[in-house]
N, C-alpha and C. Protein backbone atom coordinates (compact mmCIF):
# COMPACT_ATOMS: atom_id res chain seq x y z
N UNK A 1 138.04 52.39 123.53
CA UNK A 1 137.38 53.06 122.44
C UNK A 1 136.69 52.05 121.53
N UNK A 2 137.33 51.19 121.00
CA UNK A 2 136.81 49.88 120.32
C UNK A 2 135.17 49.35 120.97
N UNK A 3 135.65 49.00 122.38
CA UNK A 3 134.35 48.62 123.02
C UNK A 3 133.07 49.47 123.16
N UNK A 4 133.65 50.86 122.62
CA UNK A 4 132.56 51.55 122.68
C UNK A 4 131.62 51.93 121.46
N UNK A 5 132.54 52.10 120.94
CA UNK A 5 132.57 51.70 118.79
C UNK A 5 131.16 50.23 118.70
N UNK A 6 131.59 49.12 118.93
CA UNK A 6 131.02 48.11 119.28
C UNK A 6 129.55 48.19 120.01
N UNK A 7 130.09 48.83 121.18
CA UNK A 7 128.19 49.28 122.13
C UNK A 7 127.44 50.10 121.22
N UNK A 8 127.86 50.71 120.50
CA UNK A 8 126.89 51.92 119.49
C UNK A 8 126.71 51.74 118.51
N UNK A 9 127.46 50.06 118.02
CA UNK A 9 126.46 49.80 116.53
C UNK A 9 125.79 48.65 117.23
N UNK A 10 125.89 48.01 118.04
CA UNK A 10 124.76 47.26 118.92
C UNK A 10 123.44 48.10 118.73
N UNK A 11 123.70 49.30 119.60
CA UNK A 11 122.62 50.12 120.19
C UNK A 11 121.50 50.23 119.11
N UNK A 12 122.25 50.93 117.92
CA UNK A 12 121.90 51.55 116.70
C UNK A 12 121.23 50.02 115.65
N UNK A 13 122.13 49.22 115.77
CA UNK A 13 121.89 47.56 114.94
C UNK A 13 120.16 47.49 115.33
N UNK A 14 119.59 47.33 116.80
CA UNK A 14 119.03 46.90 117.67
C UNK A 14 117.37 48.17 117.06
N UNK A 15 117.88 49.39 117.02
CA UNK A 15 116.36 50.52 116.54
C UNK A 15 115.71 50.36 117.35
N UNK A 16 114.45 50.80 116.90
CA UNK A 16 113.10 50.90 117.90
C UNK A 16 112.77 49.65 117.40
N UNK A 17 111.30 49.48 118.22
CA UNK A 17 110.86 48.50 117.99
C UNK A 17 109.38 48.84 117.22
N UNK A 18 109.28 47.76 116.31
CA UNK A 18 107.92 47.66 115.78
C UNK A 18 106.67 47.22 116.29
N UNK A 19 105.48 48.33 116.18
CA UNK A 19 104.16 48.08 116.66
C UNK A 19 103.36 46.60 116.09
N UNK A 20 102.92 46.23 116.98
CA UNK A 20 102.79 44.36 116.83
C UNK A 20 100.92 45.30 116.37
N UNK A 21 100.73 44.39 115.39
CA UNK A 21 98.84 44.01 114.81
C UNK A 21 98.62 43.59 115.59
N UNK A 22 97.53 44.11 116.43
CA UNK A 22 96.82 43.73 117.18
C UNK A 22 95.62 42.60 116.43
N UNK A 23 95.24 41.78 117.68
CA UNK A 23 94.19 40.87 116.33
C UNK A 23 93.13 41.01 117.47
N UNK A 24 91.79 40.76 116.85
CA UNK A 24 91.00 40.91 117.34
C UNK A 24 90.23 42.37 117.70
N UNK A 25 89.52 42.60 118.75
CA UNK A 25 88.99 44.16 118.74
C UNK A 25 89.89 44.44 120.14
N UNK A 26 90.43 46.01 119.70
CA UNK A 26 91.26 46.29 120.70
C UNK A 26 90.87 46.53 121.98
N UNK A 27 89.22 46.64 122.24
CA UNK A 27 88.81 46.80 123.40
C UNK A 27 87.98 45.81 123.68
N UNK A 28 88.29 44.86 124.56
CA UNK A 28 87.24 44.29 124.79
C UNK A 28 86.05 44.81 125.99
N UNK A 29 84.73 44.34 125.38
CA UNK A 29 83.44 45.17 126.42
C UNK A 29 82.74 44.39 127.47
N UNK A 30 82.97 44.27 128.87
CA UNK A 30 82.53 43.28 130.01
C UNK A 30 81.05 43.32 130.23
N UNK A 31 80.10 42.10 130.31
CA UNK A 31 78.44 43.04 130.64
C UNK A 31 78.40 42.73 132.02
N UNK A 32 78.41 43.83 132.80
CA UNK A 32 78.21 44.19 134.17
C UNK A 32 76.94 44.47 134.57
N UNK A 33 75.64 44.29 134.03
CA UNK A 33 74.38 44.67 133.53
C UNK A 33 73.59 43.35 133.41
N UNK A 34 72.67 43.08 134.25
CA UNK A 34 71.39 41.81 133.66
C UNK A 34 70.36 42.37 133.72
N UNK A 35 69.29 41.96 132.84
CA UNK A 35 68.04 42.24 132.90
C UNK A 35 67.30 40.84 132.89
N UNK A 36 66.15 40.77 133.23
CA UNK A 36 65.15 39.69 133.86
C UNK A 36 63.82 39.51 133.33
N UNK A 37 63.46 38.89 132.79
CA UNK A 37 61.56 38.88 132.67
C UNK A 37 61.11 37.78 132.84
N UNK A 38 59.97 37.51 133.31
CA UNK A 38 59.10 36.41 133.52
C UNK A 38 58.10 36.56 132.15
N UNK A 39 57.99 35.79 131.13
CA UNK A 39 57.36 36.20 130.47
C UNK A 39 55.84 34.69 130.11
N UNK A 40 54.82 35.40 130.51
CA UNK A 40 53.59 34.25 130.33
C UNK A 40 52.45 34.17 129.20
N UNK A 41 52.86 35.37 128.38
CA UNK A 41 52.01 35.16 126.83
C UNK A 41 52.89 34.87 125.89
N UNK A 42 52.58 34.69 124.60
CA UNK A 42 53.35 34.67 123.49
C UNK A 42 53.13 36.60 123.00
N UNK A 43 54.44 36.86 123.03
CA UNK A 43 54.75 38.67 123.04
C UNK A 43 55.88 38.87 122.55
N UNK A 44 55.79 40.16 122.51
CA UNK A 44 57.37 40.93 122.31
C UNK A 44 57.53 41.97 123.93
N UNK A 45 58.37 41.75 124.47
CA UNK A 45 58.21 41.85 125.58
C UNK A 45 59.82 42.83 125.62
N UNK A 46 59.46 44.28 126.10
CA UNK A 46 61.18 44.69 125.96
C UNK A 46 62.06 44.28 127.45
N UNK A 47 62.89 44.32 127.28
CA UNK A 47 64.11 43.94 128.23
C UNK A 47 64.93 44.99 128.78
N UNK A 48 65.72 45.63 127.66
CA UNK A 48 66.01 47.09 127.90
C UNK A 48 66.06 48.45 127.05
N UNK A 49 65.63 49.54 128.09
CA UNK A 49 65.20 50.96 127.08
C UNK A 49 66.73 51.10 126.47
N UNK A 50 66.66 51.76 125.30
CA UNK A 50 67.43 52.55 124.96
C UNK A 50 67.77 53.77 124.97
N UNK A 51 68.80 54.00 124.97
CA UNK A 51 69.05 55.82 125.66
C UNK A 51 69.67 56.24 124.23
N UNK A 52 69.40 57.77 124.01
CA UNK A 52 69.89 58.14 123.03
C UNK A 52 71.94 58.21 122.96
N UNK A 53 72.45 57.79 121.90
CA UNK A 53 73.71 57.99 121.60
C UNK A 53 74.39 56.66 122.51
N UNK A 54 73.58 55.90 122.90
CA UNK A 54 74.53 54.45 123.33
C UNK A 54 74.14 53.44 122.43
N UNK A 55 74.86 52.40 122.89
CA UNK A 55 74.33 50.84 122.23
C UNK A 55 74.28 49.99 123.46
N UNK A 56 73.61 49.27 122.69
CA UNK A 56 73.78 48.39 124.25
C UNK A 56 74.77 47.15 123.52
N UNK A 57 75.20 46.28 124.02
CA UNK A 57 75.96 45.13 124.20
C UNK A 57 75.40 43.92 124.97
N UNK A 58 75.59 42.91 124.20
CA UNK A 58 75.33 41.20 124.64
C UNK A 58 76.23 40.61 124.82
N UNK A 59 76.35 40.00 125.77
CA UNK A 59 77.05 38.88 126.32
C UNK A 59 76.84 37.87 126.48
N UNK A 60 75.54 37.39 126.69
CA UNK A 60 74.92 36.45 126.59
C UNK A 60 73.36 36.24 127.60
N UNK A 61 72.72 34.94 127.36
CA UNK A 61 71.43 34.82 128.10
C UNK A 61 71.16 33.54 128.11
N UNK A 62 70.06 33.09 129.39
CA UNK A 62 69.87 32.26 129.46
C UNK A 62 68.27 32.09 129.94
N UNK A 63 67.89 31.32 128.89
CA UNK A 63 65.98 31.44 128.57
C UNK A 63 65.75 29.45 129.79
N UNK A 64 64.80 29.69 129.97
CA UNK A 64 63.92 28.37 130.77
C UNK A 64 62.56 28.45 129.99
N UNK A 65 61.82 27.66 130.28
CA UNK A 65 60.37 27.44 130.08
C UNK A 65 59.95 26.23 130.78
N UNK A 66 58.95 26.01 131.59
CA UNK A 66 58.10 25.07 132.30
C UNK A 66 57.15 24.12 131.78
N UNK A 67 57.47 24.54 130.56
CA UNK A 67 56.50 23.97 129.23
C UNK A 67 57.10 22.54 128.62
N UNK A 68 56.83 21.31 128.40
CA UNK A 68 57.37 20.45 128.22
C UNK A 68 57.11 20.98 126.49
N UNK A 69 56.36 21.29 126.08
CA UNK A 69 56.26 21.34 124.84
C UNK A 69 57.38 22.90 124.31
N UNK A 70 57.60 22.39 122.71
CA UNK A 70 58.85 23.45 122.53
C UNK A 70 58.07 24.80 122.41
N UNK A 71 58.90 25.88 122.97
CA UNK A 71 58.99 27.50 122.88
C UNK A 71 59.49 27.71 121.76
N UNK A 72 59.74 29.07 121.55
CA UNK A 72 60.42 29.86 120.70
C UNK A 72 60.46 31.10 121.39
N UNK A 73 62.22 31.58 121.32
CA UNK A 73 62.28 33.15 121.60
C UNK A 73 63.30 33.63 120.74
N UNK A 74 62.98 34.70 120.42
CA UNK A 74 63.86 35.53 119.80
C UNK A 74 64.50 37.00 120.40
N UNK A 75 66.07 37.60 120.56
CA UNK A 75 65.91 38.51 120.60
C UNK A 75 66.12 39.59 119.13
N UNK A 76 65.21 40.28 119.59
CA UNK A 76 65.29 41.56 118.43
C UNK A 76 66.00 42.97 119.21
N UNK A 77 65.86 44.28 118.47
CA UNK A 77 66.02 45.55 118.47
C UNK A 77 65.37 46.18 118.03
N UNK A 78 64.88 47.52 118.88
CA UNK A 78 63.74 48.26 117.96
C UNK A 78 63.99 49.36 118.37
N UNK A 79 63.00 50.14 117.83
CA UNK A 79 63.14 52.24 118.37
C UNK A 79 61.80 51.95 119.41
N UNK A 80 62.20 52.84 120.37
CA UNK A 80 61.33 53.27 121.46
C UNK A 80 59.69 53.61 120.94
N UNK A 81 59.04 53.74 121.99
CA UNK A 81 57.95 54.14 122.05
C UNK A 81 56.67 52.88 122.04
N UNK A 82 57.43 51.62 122.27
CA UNK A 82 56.50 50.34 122.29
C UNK A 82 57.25 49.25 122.41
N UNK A 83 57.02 48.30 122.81
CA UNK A 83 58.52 46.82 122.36
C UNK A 83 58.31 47.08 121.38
N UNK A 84 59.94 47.49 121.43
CA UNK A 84 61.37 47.32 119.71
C UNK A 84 60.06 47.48 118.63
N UNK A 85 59.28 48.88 117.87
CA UNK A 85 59.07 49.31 117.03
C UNK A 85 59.97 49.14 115.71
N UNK A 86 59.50 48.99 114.48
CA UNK A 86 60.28 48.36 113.45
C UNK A 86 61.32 47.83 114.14
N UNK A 87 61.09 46.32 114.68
CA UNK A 87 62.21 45.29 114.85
C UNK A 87 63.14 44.86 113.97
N UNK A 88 63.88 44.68 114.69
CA UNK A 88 65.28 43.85 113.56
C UNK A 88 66.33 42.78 113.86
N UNK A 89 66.29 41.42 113.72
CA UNK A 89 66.61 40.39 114.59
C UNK A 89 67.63 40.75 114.92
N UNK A 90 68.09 40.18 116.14
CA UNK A 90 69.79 40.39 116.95
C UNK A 90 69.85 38.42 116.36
N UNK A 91 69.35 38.07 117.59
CA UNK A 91 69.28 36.47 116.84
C UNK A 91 68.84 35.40 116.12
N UNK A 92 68.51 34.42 115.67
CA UNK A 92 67.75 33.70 114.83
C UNK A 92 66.79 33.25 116.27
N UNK A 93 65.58 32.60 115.64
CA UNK A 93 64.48 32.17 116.71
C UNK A 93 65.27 30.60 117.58
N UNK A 94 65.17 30.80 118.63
CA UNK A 94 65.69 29.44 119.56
C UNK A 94 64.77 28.69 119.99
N UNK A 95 64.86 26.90 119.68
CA UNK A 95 63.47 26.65 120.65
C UNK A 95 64.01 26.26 122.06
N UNK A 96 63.63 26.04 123.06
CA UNK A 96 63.85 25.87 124.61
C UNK A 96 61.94 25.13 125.00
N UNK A 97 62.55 24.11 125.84
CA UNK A 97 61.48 23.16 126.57
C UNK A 97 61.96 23.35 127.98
N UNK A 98 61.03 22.49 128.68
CA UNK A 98 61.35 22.58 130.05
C UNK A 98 62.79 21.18 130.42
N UNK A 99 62.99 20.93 129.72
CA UNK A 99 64.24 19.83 130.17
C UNK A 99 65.83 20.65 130.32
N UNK A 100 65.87 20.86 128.76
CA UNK A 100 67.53 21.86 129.03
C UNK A 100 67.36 23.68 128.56
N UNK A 101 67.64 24.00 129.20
CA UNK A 101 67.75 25.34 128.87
C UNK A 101 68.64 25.89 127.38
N UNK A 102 68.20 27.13 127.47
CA UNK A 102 68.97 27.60 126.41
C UNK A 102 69.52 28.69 126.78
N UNK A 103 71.25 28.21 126.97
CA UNK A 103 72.01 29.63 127.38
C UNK A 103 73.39 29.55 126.65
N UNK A 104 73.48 30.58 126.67
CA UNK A 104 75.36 31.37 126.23
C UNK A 104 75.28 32.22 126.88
N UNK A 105 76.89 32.08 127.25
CA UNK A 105 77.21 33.36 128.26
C UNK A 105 78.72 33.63 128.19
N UNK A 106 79.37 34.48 127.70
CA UNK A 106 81.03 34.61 127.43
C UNK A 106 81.04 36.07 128.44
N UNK A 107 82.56 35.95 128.88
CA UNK A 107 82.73 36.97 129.87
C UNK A 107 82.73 38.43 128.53
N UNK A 108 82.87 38.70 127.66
CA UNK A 108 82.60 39.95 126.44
C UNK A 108 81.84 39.34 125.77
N UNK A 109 81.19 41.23 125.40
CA UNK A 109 80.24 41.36 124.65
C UNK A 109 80.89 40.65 123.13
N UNK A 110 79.12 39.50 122.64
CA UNK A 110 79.07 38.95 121.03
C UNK A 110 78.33 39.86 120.42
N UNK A 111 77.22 40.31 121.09
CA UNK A 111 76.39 41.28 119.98
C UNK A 111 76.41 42.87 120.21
N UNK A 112 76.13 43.40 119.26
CA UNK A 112 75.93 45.27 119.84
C UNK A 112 75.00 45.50 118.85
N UNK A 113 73.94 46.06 119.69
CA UNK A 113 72.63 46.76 118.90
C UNK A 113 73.26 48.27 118.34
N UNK A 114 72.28 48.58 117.36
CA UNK A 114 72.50 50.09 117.04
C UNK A 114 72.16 51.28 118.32
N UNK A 115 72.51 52.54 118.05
CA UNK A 115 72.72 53.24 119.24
C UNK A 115 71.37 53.29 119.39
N UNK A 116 70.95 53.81 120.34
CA UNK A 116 69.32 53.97 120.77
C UNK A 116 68.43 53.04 120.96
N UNK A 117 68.63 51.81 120.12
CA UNK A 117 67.68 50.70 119.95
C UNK A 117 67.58 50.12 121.21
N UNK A 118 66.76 50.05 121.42
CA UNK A 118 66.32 48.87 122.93
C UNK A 118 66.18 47.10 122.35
N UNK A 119 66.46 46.31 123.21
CA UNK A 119 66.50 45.44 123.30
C UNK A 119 65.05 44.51 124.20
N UNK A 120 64.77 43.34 122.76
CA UNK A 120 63.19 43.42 123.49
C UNK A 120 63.21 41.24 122.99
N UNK A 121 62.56 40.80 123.41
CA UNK A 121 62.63 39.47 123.60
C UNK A 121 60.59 38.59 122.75
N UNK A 122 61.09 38.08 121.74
CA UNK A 122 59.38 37.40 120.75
C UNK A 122 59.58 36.37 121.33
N UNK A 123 58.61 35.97 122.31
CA UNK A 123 58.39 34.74 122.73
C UNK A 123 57.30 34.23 121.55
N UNK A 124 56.99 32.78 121.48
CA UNK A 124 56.50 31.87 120.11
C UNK A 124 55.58 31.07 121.20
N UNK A 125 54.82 30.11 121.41
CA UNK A 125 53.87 29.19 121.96
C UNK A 125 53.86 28.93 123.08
N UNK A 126 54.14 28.21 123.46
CA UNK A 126 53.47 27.86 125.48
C UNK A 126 54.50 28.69 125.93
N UNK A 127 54.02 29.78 125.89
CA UNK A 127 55.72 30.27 127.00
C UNK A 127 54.81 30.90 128.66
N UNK A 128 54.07 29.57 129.03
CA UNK A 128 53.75 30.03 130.61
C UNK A 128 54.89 30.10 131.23
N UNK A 129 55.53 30.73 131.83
CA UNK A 129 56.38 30.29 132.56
C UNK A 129 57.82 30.72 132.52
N UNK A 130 57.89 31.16 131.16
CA UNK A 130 59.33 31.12 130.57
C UNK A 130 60.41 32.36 131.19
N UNK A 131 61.18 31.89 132.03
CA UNK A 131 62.31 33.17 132.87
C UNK A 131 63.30 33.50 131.70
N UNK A 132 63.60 34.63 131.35
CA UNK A 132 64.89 35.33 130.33
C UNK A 132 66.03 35.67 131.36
N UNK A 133 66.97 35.85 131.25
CA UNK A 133 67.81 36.62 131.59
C UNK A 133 68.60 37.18 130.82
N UNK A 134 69.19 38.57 130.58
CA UNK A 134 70.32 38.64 129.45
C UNK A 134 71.31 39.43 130.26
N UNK A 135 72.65 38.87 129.85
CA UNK A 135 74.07 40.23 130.45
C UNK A 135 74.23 40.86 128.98
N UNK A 136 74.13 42.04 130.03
CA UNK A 136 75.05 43.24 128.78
C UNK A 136 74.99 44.39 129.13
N UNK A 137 75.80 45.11 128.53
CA UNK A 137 76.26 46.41 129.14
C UNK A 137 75.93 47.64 127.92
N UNK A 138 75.53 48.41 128.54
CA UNK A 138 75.41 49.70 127.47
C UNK A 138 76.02 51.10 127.78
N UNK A 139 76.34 51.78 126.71
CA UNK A 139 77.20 53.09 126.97
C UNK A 139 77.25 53.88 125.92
């Protein structure tokens, strides 16, 4: 009887257990998704449409140019009906030459556009040549 006395303020001592804070975002978002452009003027050039009631998601990209002299690209976000209409930067302007590229790439999404907005790419000066790629996923 004792030993059992004993097991049941163990049991009882012991309670439930407490829900641990999660840190960080509880879901993380994979981009299973690339898009591609060859881009040979200085433009705003879109990348991807937006669908109503999603966002899209960034993961990252990786810009080239053939141009020894420096580029500039930017990506933005805009509303349909033209490349990214009233734009709104996603990133600050990057320069990229033809020696090292300019890429980031993390297995989850860093950026998320607003829902609908398409995702569209401002190339800046010699960009003969210049290949984009971006991962990301939208939903």
């Amino acid at each position: 009887m004792k030993k059992l006395l004993v097991l049941l303020l163990a049991l009882l001592w012991a309670g439930p257990a407490l829900p641990q804070t999660p840190i960080g975002p509880p879901n993380q978002i994979l981009c299973n998704k690339a898009a591609i452009a060859t881009v040979v003027t200085a433009t705003t050039t879109s990348l991807v449409a937006g669908v109503a009631g999603q966002n899209i998601f960034i993961c990252g990209w990786h810009v080239t140019s053939n141009q020894s002299a420096s580029t500039t690209f930017q990506f933005v976000s805009g509303t349909q009906g033209g490349p990214c209409g009233s734009p709104v930067n996603v990133t600050p302007a990057f320069n990229v030459t033809s020696t090292p590229p300019s890429s980031v790439h993390i297995d989850y999404a860093q950026l998320q556009l607003a829902a609908a907005a398409q995702l569209c790419v401002v190339t800046v000066g010699a960009t003969v040549g210049q290949a984009i790629l971006v991962w990301f996923n939208q939903f």
